[in-house]
PDB file of N, CA and C in Angstrom:
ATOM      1  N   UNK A   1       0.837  -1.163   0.000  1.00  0.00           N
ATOM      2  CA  UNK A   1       0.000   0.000   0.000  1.00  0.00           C
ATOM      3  C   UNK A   1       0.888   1.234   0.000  1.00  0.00           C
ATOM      4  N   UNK A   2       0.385   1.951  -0.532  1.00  0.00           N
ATOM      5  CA  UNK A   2       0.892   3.646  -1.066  1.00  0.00           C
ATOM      6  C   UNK A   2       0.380   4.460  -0.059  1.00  0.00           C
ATOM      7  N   UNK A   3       0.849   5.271   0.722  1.00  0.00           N
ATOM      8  CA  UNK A   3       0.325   6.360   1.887  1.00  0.00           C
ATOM      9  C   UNK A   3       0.548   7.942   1.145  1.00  0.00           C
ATOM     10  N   UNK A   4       0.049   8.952   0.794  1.00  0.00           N
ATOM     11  CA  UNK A   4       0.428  10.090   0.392  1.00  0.00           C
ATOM     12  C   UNK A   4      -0.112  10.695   1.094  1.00  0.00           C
ATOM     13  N   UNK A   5       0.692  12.220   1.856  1.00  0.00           N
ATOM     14  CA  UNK A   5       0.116  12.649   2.390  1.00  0.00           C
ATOM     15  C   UNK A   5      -0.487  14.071   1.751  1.00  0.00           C
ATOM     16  N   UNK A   6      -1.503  14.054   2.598  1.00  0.00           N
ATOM     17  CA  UNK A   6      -2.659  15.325   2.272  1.00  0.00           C
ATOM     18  C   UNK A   6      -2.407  17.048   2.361  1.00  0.00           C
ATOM     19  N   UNK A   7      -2.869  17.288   1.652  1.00  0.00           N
ATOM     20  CA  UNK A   7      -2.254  19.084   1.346  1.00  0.00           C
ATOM     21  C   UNK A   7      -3.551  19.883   1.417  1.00  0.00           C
ATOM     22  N   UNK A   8      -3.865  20.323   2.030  1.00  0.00           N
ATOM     23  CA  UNK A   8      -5.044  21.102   1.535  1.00  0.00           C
ATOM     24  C   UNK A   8      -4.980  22.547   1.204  1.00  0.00           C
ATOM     25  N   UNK A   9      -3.728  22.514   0.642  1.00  0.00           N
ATOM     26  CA  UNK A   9      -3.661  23.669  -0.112  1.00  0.00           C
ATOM     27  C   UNK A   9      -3.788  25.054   0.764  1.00  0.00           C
ATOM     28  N   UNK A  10      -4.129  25.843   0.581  1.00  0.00           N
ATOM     29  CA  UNK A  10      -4.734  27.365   1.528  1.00  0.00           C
ATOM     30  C   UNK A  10      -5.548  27.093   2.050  1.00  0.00           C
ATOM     31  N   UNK A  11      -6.522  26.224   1.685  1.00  0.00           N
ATOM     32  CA  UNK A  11      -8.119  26.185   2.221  1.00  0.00           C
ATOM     33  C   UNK A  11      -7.965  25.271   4.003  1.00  0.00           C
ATOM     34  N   UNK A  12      -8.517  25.569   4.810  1.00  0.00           N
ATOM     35  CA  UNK A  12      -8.145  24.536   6.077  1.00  0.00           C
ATOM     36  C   UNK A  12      -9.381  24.030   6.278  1.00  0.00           C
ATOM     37  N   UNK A  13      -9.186  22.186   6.531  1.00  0.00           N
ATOM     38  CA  UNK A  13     -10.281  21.327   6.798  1.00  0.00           C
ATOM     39  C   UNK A  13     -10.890  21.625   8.041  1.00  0.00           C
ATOM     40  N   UNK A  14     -12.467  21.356   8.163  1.00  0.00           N
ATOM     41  CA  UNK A  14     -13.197  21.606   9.530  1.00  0.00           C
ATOM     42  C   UNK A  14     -12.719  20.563  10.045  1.00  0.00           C
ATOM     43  N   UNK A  15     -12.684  21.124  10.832  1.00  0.00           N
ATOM     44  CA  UNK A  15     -11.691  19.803  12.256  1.00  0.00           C
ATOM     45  C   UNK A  15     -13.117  19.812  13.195  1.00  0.00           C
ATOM     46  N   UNK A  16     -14.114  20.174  13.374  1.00  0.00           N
ATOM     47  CA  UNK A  16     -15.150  19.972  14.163  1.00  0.00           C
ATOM     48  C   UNK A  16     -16.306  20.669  14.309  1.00  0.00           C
ATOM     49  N   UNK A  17     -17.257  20.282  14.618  1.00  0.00           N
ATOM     50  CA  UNK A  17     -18.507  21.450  15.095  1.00  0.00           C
ATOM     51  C   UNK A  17     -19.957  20.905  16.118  1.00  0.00           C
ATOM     52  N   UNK A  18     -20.653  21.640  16.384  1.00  0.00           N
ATOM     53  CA  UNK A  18     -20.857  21.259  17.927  1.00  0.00           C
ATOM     54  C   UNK A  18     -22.139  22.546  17.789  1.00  0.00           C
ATOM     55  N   UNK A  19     -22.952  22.298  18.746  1.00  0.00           N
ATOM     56  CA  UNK A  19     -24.392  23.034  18.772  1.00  0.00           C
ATOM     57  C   UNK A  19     -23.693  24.651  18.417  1.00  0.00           C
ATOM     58  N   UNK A  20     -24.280  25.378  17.680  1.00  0.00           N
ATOM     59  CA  UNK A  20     -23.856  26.499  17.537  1.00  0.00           C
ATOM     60  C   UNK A  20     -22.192  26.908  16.727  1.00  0.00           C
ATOM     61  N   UNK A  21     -21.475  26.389  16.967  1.00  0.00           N
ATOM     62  CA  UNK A  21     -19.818  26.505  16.271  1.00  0.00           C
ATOM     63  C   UNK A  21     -19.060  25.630  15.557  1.00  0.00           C
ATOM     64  N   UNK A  22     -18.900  25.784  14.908  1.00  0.00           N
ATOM     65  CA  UNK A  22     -17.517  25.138  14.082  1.00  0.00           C
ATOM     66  C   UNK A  22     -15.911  25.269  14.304  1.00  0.00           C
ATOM     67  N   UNK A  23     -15.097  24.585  14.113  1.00  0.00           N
ATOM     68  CA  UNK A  23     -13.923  24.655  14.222  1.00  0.00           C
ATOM     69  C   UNK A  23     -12.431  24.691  13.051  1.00  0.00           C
ATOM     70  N   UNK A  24     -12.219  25.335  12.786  1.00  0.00           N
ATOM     71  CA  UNK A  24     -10.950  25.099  11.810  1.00  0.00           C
ATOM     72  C   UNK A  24     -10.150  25.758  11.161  1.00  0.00           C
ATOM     73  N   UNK A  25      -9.188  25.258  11.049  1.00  0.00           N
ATOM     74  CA  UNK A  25      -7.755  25.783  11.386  1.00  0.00           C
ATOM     75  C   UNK A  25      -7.479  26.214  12.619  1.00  0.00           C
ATOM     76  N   UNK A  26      -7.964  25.226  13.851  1.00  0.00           N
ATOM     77  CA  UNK A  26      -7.731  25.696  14.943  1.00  0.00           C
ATOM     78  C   UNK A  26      -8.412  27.023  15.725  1.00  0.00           C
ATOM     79  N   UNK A  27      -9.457  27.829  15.098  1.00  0.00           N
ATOM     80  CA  UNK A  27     -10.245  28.907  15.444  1.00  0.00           C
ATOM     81  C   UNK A  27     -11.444  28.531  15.318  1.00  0.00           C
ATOM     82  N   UNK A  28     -12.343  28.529  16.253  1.00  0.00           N
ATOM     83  CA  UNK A  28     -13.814  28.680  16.654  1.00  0.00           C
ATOM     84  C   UNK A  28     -14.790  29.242  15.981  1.00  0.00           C
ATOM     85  N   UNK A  29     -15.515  29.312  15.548  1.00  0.00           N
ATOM     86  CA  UNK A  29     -16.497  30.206  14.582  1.00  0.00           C
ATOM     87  C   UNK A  29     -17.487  30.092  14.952  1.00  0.00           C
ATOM     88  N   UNK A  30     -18.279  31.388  15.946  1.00  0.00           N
ATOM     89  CA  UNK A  30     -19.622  30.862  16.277  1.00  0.00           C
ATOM     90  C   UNK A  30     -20.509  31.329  15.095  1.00  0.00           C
ATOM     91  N   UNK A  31     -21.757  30.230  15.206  1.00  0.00           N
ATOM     92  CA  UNK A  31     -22.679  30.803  14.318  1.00  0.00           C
ATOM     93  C   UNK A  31     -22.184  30.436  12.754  1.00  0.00           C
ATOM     94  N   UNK A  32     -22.905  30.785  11.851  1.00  0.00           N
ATOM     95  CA  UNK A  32     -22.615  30.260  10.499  1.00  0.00           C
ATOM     96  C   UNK A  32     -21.140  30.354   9.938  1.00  0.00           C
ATOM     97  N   UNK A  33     -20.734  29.718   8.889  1.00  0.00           N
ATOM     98  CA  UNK A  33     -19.040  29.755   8.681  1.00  0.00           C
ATOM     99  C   UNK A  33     -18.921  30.040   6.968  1.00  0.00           C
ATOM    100  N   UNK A  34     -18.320  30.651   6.639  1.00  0.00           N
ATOM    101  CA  UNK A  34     -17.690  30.544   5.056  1.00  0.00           C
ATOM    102  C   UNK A  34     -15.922  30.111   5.024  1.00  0.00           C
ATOM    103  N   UNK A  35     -15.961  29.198   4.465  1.00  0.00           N
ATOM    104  CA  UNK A  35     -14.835  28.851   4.257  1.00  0.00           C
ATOM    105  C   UNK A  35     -14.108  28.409   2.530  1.00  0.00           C
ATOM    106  N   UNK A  36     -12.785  28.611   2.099  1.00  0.00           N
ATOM    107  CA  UNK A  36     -12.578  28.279   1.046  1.00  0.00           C
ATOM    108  C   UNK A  36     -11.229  28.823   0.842  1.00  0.00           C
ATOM    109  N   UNK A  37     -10.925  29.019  -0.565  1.00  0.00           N
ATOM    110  CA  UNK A  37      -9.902  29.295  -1.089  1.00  0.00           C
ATOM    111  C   UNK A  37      -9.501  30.809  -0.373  1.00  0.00           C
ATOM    112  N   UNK A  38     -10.442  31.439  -0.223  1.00  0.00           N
ATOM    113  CA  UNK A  38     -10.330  32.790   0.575  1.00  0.00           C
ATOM    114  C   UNK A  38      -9.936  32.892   1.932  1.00  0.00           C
ATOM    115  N   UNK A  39     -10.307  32.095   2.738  1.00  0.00           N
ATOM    116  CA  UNK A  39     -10.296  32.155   3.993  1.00  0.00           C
ATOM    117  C   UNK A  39     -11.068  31.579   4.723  1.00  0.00           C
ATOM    118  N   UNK A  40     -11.164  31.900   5.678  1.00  0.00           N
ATOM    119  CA  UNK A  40     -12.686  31.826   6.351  1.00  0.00           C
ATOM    120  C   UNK A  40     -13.038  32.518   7.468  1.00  0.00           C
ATOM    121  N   UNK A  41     -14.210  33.341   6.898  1.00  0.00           N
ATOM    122  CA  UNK A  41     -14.801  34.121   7.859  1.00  0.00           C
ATOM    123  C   UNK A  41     -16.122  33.953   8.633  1.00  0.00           C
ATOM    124  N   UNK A  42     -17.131  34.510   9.551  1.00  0.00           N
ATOM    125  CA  UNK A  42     -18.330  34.237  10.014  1.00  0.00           C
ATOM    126  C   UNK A  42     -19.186  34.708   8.715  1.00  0.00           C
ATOM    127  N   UNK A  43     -20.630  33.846   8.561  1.00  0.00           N
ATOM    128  CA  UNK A  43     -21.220  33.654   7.542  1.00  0.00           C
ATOM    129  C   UNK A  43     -22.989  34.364   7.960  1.00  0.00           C
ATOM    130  N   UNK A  44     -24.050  35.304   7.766  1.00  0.00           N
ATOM    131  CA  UNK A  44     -24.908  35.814   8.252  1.00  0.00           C
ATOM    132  C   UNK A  44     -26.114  34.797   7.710  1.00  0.00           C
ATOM    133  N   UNK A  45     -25.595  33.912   6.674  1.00  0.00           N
ATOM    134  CA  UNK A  45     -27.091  33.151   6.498  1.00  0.00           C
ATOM    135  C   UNK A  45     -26.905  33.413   5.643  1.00  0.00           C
ATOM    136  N   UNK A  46     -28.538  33.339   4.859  1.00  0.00           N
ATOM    137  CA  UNK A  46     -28.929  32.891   3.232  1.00  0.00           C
ATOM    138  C   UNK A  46     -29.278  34.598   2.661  1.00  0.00           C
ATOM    139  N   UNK A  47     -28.768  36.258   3.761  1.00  0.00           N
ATOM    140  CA  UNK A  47     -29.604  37.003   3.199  1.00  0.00           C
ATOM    141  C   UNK A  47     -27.702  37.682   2.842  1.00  0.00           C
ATOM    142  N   UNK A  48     -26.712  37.157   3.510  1.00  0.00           N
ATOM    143  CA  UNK A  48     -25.506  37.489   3.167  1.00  0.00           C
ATOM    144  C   UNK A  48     -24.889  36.979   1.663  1.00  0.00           C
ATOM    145  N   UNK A  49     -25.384  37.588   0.736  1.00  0.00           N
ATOM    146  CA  UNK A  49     -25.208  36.702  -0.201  1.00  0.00           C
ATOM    147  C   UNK A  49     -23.378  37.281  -1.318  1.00  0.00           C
ATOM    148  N   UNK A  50     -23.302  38.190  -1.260  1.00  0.00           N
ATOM    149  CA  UNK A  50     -22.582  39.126  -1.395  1.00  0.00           C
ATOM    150  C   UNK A  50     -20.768  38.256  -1.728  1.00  0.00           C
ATOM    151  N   UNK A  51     -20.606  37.539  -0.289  1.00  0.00           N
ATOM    152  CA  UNK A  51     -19.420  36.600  -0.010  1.00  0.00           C
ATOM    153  C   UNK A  51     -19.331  35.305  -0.903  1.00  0.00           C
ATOM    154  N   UNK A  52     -20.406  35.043  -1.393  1.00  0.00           N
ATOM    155  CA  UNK A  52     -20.889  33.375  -1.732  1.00  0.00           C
ATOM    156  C   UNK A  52     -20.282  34.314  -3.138  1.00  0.00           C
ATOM    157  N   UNK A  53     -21.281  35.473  -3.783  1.00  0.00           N
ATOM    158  CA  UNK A  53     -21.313  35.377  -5.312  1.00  0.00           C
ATOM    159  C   UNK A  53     -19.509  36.067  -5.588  1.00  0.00           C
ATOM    160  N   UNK A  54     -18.563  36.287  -4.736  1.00  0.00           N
ATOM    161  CA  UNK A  54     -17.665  36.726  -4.879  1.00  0.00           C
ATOM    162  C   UNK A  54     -16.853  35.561  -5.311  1.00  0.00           C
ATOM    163  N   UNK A  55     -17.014  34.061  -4.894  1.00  0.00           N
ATOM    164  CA  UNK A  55     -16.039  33.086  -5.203  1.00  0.00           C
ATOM    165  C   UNK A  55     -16.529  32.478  -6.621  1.00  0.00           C
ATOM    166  N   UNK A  56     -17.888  32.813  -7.318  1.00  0.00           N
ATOM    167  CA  UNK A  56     -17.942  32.590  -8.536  1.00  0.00           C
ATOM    168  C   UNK A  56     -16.623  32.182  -9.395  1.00  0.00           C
ATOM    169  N   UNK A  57     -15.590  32.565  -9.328  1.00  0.00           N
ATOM    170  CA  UNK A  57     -14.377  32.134 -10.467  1.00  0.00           C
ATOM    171  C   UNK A  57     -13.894  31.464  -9.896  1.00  0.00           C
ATOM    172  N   UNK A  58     -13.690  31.735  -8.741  1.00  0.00           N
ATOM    173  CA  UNK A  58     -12.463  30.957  -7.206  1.00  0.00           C
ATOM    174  C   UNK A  58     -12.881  29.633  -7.694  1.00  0.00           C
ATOM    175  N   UNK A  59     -14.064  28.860  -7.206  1.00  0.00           N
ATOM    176  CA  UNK A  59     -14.506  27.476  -6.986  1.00  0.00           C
ATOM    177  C   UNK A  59     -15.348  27.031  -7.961  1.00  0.00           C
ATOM    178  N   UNK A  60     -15.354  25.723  -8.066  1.00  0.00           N
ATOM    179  CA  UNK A  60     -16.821  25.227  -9.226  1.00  0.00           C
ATOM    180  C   UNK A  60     -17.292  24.544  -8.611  1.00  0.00           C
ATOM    181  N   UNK A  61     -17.681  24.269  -6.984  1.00  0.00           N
ATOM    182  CA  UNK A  61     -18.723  23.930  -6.326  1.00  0.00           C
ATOM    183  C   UNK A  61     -18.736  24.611  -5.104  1.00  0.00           C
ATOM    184  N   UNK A  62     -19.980  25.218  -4.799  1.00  0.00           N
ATOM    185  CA  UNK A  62     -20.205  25.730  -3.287  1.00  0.00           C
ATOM    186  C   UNK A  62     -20.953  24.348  -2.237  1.00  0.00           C
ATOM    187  N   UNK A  63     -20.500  23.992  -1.395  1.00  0.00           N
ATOM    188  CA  UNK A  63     -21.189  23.246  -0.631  1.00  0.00           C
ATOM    189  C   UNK A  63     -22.265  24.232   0.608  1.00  0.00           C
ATOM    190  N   UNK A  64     -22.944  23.899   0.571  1.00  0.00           N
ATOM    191  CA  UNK A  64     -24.292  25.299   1.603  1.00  0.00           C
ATOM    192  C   UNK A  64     -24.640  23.793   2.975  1.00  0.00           C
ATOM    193  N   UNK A  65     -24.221  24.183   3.512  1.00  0.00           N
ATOM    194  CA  UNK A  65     -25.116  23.505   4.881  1.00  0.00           C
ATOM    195  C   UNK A  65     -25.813  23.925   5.537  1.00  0.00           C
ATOM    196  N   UNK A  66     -27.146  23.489   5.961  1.00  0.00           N
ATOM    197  CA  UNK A  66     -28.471  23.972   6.058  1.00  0.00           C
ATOM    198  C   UNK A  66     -29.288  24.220   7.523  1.00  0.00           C
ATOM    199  N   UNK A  67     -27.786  23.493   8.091  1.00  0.00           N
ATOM    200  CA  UNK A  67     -28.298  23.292   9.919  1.00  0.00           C
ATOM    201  C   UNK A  67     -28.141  21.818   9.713  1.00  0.00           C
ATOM    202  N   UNK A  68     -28.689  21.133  11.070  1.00  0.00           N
ATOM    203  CA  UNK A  68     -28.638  19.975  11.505  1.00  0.00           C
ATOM    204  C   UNK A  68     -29.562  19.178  10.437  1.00  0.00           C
ATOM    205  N   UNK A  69     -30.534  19.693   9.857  1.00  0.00           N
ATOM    206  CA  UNK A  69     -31.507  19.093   8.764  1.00  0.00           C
ATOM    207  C   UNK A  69     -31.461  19.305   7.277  1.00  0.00           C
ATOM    208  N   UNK A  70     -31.035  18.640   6.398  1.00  0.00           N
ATOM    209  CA  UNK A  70     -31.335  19.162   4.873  1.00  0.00           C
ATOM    210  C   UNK A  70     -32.731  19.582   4.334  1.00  0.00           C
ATOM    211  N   UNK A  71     -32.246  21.151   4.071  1.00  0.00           N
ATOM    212  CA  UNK A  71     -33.696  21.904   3.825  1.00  0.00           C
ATOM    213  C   UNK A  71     -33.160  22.645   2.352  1.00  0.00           C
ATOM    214  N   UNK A  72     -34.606  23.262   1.799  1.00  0.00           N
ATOM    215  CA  UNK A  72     -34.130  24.201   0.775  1.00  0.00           C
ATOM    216  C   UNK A  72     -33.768  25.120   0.814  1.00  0.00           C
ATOM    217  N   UNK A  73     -33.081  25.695  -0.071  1.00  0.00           N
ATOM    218  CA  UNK A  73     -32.426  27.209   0.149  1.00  0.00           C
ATOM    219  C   UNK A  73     -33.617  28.257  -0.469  1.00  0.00           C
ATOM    220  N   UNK A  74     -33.782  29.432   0.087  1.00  0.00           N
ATOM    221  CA  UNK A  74     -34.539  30.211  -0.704  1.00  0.00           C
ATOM    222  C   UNK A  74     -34.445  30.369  -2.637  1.00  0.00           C
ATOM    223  N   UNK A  75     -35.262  30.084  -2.942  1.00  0.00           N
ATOM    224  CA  UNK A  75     -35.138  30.110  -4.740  1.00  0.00           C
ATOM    225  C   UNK A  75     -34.572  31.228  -5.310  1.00  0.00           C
ATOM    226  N   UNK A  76     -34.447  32.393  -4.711  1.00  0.00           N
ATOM    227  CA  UNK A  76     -33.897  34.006  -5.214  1.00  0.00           C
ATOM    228  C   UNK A  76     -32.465  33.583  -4.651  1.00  0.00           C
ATOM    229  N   UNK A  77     -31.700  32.630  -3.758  1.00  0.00           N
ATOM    230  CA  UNK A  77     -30.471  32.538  -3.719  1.00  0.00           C
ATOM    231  C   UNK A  77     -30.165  31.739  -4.483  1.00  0.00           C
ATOM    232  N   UNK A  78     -30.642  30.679  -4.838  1.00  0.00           N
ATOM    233  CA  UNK A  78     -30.365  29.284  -5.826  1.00  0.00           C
ATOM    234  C   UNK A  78     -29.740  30.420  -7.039  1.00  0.00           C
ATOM    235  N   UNK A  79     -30.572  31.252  -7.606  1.00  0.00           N
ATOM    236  CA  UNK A  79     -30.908  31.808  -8.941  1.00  0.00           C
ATOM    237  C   UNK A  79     -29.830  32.987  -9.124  1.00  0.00           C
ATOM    238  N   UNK A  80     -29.706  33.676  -7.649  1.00  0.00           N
ATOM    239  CA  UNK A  80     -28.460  34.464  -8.051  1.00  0.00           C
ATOM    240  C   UNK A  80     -27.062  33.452  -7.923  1.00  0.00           C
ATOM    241  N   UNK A  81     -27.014  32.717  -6.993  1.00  0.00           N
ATOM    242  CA  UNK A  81     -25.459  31.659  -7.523  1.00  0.00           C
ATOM    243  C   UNK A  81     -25.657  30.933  -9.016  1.00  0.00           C
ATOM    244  N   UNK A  82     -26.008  30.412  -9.067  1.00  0.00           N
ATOM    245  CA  UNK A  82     -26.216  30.170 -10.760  1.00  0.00           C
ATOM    246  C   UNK A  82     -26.195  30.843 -11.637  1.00  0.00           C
ATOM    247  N   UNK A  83     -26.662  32.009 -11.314  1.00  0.00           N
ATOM    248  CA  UNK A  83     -26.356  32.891 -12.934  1.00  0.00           C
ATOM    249  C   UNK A  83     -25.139  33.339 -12.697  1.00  0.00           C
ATOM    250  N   UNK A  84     -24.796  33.394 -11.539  1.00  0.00           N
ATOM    251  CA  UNK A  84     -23.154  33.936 -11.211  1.00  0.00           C
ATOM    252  C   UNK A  84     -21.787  32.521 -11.594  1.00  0.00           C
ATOM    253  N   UNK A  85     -22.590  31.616 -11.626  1.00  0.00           N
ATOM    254  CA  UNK A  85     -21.847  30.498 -12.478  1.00  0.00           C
ATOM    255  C   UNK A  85     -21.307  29.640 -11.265  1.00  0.00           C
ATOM    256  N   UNK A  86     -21.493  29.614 -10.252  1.00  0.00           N
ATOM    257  CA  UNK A  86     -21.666  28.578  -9.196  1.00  0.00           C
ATOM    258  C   UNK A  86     -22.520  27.277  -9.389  1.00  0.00           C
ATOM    259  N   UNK A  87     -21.728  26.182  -8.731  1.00  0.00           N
ATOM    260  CA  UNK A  87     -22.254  24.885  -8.966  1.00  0.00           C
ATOM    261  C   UNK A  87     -22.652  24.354  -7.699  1.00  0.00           C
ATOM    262  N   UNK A  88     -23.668  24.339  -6.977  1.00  0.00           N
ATOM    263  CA  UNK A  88     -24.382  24.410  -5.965  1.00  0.00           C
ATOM    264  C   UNK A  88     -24.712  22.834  -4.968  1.00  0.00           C
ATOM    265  N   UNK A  89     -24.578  22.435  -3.860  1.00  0.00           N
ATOM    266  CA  UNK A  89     -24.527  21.178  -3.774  1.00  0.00           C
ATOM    267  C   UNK A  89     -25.636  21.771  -2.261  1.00  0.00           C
ATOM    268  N   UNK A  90     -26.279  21.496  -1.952  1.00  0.00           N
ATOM    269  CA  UNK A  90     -27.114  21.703  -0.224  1.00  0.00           C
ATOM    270  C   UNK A  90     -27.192  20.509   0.194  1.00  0.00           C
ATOM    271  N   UNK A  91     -26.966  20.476   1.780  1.00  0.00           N
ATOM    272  CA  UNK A  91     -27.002  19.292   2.660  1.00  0.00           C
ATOM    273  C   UNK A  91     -26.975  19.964   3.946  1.00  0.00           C
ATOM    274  N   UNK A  92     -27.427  18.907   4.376  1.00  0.00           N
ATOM    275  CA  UNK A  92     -27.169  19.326   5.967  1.00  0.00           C
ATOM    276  C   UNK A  92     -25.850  19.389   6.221  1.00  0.00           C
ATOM    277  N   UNK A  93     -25.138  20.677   7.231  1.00  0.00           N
ATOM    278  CA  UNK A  93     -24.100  20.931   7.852  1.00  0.00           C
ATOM    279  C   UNK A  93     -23.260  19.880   7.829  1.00  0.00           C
ATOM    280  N   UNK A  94     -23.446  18.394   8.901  1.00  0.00           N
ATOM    281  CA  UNK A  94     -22.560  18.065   9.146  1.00  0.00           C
ATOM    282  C   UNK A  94     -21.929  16.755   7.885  1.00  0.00           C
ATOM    283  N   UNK A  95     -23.061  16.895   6.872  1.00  0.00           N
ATOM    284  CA  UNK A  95     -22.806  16.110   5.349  1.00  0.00           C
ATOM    285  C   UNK A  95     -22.343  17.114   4.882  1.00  0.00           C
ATOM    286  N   UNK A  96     -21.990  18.141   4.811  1.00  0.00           N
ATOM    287  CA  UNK A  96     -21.340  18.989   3.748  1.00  0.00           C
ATOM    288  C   UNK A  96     -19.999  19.374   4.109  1.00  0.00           C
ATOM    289  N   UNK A  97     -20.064  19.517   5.600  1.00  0.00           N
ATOM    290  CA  UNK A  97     -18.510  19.534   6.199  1.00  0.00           C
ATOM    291  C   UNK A  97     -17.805  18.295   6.054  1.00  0.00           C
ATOM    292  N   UNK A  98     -18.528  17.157   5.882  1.00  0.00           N
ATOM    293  CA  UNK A  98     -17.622  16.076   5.705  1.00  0.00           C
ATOM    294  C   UNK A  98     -16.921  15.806   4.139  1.00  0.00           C
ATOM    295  N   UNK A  99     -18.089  16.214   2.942  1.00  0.00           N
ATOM    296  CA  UNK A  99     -18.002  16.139   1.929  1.00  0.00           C
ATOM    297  C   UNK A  99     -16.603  17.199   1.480  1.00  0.00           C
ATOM    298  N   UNK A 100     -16.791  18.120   2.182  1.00  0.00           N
ATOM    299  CA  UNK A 100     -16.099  19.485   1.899  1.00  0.00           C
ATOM    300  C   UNK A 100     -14.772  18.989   2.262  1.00  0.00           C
ATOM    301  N   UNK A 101     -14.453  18.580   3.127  1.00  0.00           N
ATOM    302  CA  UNK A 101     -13.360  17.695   3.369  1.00  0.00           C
ATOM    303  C   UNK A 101     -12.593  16.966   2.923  1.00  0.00           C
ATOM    304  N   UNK A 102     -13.301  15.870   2.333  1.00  0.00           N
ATOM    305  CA  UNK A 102     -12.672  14.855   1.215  1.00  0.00           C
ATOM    306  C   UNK A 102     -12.856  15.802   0.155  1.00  0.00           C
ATOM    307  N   UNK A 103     -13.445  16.308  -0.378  1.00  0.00           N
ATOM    308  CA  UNK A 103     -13.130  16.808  -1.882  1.00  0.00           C
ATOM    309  C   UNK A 103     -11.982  18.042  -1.441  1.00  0.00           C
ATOM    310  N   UNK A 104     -11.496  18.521  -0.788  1.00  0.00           N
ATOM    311  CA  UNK A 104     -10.521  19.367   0.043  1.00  0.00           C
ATOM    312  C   UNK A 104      -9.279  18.802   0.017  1.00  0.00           C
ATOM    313  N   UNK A 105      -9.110  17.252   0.358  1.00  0.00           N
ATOM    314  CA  UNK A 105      -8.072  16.914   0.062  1.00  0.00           C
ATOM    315  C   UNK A 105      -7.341  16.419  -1.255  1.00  0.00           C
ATOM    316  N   UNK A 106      -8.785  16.055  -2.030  1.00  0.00           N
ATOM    317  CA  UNK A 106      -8.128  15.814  -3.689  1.00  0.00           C
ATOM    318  C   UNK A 106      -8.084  17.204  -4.207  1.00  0.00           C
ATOM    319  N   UNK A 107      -7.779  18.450  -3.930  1.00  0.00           N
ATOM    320  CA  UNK A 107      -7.577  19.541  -4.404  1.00  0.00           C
ATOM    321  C   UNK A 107      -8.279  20.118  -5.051  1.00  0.00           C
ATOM    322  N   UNK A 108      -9.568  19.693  -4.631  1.00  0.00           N
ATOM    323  CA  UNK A 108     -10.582  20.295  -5.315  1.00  0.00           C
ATOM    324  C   UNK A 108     -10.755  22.032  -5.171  1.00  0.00           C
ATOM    325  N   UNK A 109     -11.190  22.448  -6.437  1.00  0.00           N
ATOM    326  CA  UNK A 109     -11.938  24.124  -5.903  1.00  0.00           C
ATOM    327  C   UNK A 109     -13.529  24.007  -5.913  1.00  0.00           C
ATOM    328  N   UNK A 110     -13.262  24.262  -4.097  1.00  0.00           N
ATOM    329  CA  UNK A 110     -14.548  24.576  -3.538  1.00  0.00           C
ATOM    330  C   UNK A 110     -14.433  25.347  -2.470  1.00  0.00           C
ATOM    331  N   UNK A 111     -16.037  25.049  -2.240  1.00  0.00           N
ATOM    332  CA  UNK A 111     -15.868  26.176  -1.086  1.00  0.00           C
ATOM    333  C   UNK A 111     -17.324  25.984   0.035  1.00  0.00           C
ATOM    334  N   UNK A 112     -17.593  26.221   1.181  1.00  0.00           N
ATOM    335  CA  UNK A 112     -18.509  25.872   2.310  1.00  0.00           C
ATOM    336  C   UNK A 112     -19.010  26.853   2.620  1.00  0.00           C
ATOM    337  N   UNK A 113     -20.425  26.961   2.998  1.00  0.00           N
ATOM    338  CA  UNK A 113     -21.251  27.638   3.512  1.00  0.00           C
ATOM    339  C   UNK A 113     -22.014  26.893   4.380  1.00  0.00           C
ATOM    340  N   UNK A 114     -21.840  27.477   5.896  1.00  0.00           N
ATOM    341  CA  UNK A 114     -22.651  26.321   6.836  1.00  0.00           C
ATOM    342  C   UNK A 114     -23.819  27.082   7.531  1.00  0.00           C
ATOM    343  N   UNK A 115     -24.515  26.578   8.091  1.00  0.00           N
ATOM    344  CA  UNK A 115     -25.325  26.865   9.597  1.00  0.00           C
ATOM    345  C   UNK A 115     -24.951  26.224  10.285  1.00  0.00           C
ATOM    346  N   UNK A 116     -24.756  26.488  11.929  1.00  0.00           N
ATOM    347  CA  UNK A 116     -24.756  26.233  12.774  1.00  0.00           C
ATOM    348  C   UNK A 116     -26.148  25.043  12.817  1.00  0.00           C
ATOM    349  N   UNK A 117     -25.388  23.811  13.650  1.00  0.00           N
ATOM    350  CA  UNK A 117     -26.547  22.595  13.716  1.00  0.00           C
ATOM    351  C   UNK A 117     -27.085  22.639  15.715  1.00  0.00           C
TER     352      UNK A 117
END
């Protein structure tokens, strides 16, 4: 067996999250999270949309986590990431932080949008 180890590039994997916060790169994030090729900063929800349509070129998938439950996103956000050329994936939080993860380590460009679960 072959072992290679993992790079995740600029972007840093969620190392955890817990009623209300997330964790990674070693810093706490209460409340919703954006994370990606940019950084990662605190996230206001589905009316902050502003941050999401900025990584349009950055990434070719946004992962959106929805809280503890997979729900829909409002249809006026679906419609502005898409025409902005975003490739859109929704799940619940702690399926999208995991997903976001593994596709994180094959060097993927993406990028996370969570709620707090």
């Amino acid at each position: 067996m072959r072992l290679n180890e993992i790079t995740f590039t600029d972007a840093k994997p969620v190392e955890g999250y817990g009623p209300g916060f997330f964790r990674i790169g070693g810093e706490v994030i209460v409340g919703g999270m954006l994370t990606g090729p940019t950084g990662t900063v605190a996230w206001a929800g589905y009316k902050d949309v502003a941050p999401l349509v900025a990584l349009a070129r950055k990434v070719d998938v946004l992962f959106i986590g929805t809280g503890a439950d997979t729900a829909h996103i409002p249809a006026a956000l679906r419609a502005q990431l898409e025409e902005a050329g975003l490739g859109l994936e929704v799940m619940s939080s702690p399926s999208a932080a995991r997903t976001y993860n593994v596709l994180l380590s094959e060097g993927r460009r993406i990028a996370l949008a969570v709620l707090p679960v």
